[in-house]
Each structure stands twice: as structure tokens, then as C-alpha cells.
Protein backbone atom coordinates (compact mmCIF):
# COMPACT_ATOMS: atom_id res chain seq x y z
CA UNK A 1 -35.09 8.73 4.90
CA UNK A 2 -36.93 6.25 6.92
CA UNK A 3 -37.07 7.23 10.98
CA UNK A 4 -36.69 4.15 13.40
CA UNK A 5 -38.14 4.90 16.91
CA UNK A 6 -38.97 2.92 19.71
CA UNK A 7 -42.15 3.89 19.64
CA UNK A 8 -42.80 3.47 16.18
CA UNK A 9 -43.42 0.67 14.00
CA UNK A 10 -39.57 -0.21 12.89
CA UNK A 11 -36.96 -1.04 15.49
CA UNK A 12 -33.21 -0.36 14.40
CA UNK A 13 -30.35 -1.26 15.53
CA UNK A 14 -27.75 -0.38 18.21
CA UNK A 15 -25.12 1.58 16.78
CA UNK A 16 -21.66 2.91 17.63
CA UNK A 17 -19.46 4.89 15.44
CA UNK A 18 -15.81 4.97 16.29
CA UNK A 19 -14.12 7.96 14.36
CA UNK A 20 -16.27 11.36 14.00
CA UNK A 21 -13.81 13.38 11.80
CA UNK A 22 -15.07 15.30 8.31
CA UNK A 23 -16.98 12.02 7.20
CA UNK A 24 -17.70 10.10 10.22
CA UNK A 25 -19.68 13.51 11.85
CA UNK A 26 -21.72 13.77 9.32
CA UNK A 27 -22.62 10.03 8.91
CA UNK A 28 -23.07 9.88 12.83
CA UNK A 29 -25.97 12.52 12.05
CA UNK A 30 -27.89 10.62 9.71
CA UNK A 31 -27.88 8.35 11.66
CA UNK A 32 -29.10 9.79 14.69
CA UNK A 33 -31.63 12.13 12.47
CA UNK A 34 -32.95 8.21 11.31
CA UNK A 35 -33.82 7.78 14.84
CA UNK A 36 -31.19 4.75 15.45
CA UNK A 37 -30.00 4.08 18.57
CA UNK A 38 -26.20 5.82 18.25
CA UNK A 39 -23.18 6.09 20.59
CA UNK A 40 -20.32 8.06 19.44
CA UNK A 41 -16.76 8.14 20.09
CA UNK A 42 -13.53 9.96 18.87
CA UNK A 43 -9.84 10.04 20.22
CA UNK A 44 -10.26 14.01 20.52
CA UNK A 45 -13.37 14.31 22.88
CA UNK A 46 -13.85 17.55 21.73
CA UNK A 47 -14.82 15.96 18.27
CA UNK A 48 -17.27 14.53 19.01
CA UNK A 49 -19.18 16.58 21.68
CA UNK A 50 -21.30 18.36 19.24
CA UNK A 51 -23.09 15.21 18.36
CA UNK A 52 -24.60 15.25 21.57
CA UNK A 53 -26.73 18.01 20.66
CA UNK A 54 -27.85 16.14 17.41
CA UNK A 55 -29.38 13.04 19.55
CA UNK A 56 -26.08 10.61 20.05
CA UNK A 57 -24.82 9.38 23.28
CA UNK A 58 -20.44 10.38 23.10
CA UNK A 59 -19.02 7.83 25.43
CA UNK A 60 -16.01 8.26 27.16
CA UNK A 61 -14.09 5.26 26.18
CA UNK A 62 -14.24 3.33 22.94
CA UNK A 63 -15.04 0.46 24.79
CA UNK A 64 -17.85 2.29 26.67
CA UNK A 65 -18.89 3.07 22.79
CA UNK A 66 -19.38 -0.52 21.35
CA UNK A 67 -20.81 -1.79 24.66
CA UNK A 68 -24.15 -3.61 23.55
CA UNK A 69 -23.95 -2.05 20.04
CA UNK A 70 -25.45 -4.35 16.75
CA UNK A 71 -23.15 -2.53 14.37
CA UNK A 72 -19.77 -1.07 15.00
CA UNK A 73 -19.30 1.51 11.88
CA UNK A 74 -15.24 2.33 11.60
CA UNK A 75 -14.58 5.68 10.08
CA UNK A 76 -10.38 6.01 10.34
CA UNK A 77 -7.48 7.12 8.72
CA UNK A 78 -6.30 3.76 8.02
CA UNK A 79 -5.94 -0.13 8.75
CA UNK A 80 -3.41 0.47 11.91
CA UNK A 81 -5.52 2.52 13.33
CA UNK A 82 -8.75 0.74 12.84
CA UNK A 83 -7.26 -2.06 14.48
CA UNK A 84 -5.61 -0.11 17.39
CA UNK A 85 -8.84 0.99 18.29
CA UNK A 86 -10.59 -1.62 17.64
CA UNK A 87 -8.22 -4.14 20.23
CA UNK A 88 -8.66 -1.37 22.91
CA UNK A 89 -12.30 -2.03 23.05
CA UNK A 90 -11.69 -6.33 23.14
CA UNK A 91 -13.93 -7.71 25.68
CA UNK A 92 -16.74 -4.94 24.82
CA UNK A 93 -18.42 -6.59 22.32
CA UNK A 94 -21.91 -7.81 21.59
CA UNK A 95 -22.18 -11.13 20.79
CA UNK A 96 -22.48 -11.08 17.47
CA UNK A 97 -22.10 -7.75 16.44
CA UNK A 98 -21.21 -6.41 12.80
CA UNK A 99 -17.92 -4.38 12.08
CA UNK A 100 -19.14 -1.66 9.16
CA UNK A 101 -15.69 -1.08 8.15
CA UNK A 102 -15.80 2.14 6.57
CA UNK A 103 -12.65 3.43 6.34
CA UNK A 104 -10.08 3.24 3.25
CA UNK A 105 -7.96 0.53 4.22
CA UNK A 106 -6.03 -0.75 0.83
CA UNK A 107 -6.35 -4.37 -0.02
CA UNK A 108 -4.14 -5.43 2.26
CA UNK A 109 -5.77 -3.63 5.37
CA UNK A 110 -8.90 -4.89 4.49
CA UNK A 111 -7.63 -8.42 4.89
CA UNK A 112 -5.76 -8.14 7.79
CA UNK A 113 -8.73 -6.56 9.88
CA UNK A 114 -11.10 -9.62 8.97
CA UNK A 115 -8.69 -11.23 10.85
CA UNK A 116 -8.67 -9.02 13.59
CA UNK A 117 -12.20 -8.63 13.46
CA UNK A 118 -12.99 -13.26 13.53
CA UNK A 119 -10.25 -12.73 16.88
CA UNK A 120 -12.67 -10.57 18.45
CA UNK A 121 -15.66 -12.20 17.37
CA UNK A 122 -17.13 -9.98 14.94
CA UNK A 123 -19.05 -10.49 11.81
CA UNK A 124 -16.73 -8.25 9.21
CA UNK A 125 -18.18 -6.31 6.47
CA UNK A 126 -15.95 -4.28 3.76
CA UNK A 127 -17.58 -1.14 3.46
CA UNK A 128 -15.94 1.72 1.99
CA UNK A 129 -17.72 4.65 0.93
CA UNK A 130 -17.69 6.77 -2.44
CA UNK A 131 -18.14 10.36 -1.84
CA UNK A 132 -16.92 13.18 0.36
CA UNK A 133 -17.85 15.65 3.21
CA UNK A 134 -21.10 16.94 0.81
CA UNK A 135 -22.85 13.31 0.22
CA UNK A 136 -21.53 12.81 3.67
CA UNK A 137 -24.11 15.34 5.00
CA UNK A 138 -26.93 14.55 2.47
CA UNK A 139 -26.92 10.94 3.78
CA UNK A 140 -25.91 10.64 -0.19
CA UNK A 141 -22.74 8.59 -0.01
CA UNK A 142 -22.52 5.10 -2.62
CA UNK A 143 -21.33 2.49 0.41
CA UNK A 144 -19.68 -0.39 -1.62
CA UNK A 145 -20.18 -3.39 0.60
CA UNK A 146 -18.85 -6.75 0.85
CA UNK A 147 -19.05 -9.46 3.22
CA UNK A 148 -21.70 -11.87 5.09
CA UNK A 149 -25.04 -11.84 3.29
CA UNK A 150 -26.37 -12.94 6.77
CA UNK A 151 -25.55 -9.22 8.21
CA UNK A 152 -27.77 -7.70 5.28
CA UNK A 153 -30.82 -7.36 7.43
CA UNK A 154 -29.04 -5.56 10.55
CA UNK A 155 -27.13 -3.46 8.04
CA UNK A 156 -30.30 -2.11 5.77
CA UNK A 157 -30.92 0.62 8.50
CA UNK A 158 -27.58 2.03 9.07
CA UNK A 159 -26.92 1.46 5.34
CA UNK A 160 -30.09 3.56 4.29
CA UNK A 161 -29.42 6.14 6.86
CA UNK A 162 -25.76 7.19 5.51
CA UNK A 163 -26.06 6.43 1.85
CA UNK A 164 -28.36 6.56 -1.24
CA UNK A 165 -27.20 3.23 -2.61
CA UNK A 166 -25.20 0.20 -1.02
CA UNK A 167 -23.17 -2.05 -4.18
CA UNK A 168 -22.90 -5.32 -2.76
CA UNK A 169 -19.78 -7.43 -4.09
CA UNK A 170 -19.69 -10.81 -2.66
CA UNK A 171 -17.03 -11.98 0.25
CA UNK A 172 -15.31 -9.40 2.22
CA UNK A 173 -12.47 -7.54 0.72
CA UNK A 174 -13.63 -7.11 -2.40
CA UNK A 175 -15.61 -3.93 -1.69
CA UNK A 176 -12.18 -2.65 -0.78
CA UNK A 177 -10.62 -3.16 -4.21
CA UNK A 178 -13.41 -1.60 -6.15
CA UNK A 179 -12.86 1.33 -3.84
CA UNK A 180 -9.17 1.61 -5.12
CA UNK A 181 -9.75 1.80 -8.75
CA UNK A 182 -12.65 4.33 -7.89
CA UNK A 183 -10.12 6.58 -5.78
CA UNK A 184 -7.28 6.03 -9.21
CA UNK A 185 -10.09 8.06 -11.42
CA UNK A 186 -11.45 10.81 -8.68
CA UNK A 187 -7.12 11.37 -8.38
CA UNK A 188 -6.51 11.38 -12.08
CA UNK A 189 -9.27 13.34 -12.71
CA UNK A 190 -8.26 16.02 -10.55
CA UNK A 191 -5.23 15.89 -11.64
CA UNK A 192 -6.36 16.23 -15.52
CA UNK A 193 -8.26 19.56 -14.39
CA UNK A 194 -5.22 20.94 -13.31
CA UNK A 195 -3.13 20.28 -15.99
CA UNK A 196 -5.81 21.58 -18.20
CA UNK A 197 -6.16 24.70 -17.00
CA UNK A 198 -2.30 25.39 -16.97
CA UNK A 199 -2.08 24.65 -20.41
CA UNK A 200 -4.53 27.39 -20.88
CA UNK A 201 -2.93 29.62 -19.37
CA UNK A 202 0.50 28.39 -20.88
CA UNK A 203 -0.71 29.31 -24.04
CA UNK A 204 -2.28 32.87 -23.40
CA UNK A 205 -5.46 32.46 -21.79
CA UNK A 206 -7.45 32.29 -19.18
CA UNK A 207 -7.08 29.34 -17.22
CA UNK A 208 -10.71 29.42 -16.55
CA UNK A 209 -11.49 29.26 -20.41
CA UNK A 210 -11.07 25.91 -20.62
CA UNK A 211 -13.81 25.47 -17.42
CA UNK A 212 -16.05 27.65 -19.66
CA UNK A 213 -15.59 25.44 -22.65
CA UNK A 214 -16.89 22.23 -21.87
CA UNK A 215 -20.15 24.04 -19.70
CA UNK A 216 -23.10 22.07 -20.53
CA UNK A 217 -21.19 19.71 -23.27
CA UNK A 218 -20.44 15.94 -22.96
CA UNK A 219 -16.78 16.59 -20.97
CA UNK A 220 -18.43 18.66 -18.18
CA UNK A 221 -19.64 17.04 -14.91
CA UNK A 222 -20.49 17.96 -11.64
CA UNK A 223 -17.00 17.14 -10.14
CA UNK A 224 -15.02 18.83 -12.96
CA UNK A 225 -16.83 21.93 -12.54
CA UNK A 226 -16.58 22.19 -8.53
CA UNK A 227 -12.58 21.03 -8.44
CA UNK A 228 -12.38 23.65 -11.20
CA UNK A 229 -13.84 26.07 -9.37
CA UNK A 230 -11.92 25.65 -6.47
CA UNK A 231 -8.71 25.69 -8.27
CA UNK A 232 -9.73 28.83 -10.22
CA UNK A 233 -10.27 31.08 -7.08
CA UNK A 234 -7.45 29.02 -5.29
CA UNK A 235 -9.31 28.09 -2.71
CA UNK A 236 -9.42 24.41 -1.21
CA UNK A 237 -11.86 24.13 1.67
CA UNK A 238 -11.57 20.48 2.57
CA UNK A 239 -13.91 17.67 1.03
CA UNK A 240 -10.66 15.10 0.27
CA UNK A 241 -7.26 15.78 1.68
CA UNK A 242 -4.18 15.60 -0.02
CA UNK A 243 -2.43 13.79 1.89
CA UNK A 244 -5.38 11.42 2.20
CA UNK A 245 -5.05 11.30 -1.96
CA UNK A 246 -1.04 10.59 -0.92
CA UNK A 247 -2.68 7.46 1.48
CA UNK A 248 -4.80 5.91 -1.03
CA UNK A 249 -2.57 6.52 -4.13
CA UNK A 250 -0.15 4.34 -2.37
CA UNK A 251 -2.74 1.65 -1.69
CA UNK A 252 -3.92 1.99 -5.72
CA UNK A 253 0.16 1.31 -6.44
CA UNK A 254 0.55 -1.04 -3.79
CA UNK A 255 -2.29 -3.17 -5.05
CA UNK A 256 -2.35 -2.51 -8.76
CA UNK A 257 1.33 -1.80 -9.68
CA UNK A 258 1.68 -1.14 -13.07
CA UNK A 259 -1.45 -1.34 -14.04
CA UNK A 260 -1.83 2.56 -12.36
CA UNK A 261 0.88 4.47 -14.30
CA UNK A 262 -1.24 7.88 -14.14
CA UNK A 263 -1.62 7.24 -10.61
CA UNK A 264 2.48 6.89 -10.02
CA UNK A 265 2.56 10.67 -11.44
CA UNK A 266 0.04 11.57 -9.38
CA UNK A 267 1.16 10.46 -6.11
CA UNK A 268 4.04 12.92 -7.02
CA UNK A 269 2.11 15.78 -7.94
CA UNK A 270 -0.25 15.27 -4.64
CA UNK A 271 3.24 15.11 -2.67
CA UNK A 272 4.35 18.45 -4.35
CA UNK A 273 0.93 20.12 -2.65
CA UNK A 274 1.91 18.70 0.17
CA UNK A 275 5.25 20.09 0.41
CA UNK A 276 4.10 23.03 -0.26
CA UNK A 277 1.79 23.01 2.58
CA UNK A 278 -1.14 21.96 0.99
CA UNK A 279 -1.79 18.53 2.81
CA UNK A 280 -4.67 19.57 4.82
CA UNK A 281 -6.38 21.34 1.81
CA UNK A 282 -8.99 19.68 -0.46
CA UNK A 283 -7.18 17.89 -3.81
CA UNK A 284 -8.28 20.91 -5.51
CA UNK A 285 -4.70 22.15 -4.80
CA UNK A 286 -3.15 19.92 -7.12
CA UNK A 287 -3.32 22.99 -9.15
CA UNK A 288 -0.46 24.05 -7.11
CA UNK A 289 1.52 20.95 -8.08
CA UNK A 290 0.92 22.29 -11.90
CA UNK A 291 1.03 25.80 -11.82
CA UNK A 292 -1.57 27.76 -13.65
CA UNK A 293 -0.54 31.13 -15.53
CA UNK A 294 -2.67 33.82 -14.59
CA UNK A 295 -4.61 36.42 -17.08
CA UNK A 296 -5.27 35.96 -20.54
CA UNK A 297 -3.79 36.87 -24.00
């Protein structure tokens, strides 16, 4: 990771990140560990206290936050609240400034906060992230990024800081769309596992067998094997949500219709977890959705 001090011979960039839950923590971090200039706010105070300790400034008030910042990096639960936060801080801004838009937004949220962001006079970049809480930490995330080419330069910092690779796609919006059809497989995917490993153990065996099966073959991958795990010592400690899988399954219908059929059945089986009290717990627990049959033959 490359350090920016004052001292040193590479200057960064002011930056504020609005929104330290699970992902926006850990990317607040990074960014502080690269030596960036970094203030840091979140609705629940307590949130975002223990950043202080890591080198970040908390602010009081969002608009105290984004007060002479370069880059304002939104990590949310969603477009209304992005916005929300983002009108309480109007009359804060930098001249200039760049909105990092982080947060999964849908294709629709994406549009409507370029809008918001042109009213309050920010340059708007689509910037959603692939990964969870683990690339998160490692600075490790894929940032799919779309918007002004002329924000590129203030951007390669904070960009280098929180990810290992930024995809950029052209004119703002687009970054968002890519994100959807990424967020379709990771769902489906999980969802697969599950359903996998209660036909095993439908049929007699262990449900695990079928985890031990494709070790080391073409079918296994890092992913497979850690939601498998999870599910097979039902155990979810949270990387993605469930109900934020019920958030962006409805964005991946919303957008995509019927070109996301395994999605529809999806959504459903991520609103059974739910239900059943799951929504806080990593997707993993889709394997409560499709029960597994314990023991084997």
C-alpha cells in the first residue's frame, strides 16, 4: 500500500467517509493506515469512535465531516439514505469535491443521486464495491467505478487505499449495473450451495459430502468452500446480510426483470431466513431456507 504523508513525498487527498458500518470501518482504516487525511462520521456516534484510535478525525455532524474534504466516500444502506445524508450536509461542501458513491444503490438510485449530487455541486462517481467485510479489511475490495475521467487523479489514492483493483466503465451509472449482475451470481451461488448440500443429505448422506467432493477439482472455489463451511457448522457470522441479499435482489429484479428468474426464487428463499430470524446473519443461512438433513446413510 502506498503511505501519503505530509511530510513525505506524495500528498493525498482530504477525505471524509460518511457511513462506518461492517464495510465502511474497515475501508475508513485503510485509509487512514495510507496516511490520507480522513474524517469520519456515522449516525450512531458510538460507531465510529473507535476510528479515532486508528488515526481519523470522527466529527460530530456530517456536515462538520465533508467540511473541506476532496472526496466524500458514501458507504449506506441505500439510495434514500445516501441522499438524506447527503442534503443534511448542503452548504458544506468543497468546491469541487468528488462523491465516491460506494454504496449499493440499484440502477435507479444511482441515477437519481447524480442528480442530487450536480444540485449540490459535486463531481459524482458510481462506485460500488465487490467484496465483503474480509477484502474490506485487507484493503482487497474490486471498486467498479464509473463516472468523470477528470476525478481519476484525486481518486487513485483513496481508490488504491481500499481496493486491489478499480474497473472503470465509462459515464456514471454504469458501474452500478455491473454491480447488480455481480450481486445475481454471489446470491445464486449461495443459494446453489445450499440446495446442494440438502440434496445430500436428502438422499442419505452427509451434507458435507458434497463440500468434500469437489475439494481441489474444477467446481471448488474459495467462496463455495467458506459459505459451505458456514452452513455446515450452522454458523453465519456476518460478511453479507440477508436482508441486504433481500435489498439488492430486488434491485437485480427491479432492473433486470425477467432476465433474473434464479434470482426471483432467491429473493424468496433469502426472505424465508429472514423470517426465520436470520436477517442479520451472513447469506450463509440460506441453508435454513433449504433445510439440510443431518447424518449420513
Amino acid at each position: 500500500m502506498k503511505v501519503y504523508t505530509s511530510s513525505g513525498q506524495v500528498n493525498g487527498p482530504r477525505v471524509s467517509v460518511l457511513g462506518t458500518g461492517v464495510m465502511g470501518a474497515r475501508m475508513a482504516r485503510n485509509l487512514a493506515a495510507a496516511g490520507l487525511p480522513l474524517n469520519v462520521w456515522n449516525r450512531t456516534p458510538e460507531r465510529a469512535a473507535p476510528l479515532a484510535k486508528a488515526g481519523a478525525r470522527v466529527a460530530p455532524t456530517v456536515a462538520d465531516a465533508v467540511r473541506d474534504a476532496d472526496v466524500v466516500l458514501t458507504m449506506l444502506w441505500d439510495a434514500d439514505t445516501v441522499e438524506e445524508v447527503l442534503r443534511d450536509a448542503d452548504g458544506a461542501f468543497a468546491q469541487g469535491a468528488v462523491l465516491l458513491q460506494t454504496s449499493t444503490v440499484g440502477v435507479d438510485g444511482a441515477a437519481r443521486l447524480a442528480d442530487v449530487a450536480a444540485e449540490l455541486g459535486l463531481r459524482y462517481v458510481d462506485a460500488p464495491v465487490l467484496g465483503t467485510k474480509h477484502p474490506a479489511e485487507q484493503g482487497t475490495l474490486v471498486v467498479l467505478a464509473s463516472g468523470p475521467a477528470d476525478t481519476r487523479a484525486v481518486l487513485t489514492p483513496v481508490l488504491d487505499a481500499i481496493g486491489s483493483r478499480t474497473v472503470w466503465l465509462g459515464e456514471a451509472g454504469t458501474a452500478s449495473r455491473l454491480k447488480l449482475a455481480a450481486n445475481a451470481f454471489v446470491l445464486n451461488v449461495t443459494a446453489a450451495i445450499a440446495e446442494s448440500m440438502a440434496v445430500a443429505g436428502a438422499l442419505g448422506l452427509a451434507p458435507t459430502a458434497f463440500l468434500d467432493a469437489i475439494h481441489g477439482g474444477p467446481m471448488e472455489s474459495p467462496f463455495v468452500a467458506a459459505k459451505g463451511t458456514l452452513m455446515a457448522a450452522g454458523d453465519y457470522p456476518l460478511s453479507f446480510a440477508v436482508d441486504s441479499g433481500i435489498k439488492d435482489a430486488r434491485f437485480i429484479l427491479a432492473a433486470a426483470g425477467d432476465a433474473a428468474p434464479l434470482t426471483a426464487v432467491t429473493l424468496e428463499l433469502l426472505a424465508t431466513a429472514s423470517a426465520a430470524g436470520h436477517g442479520g446473519d451472513d447469506i450463509a443461512a440460506l441453508a435454513h431456507a433449504v433445510p439440510q438433513p443431518r447424518g449420513a446413510r
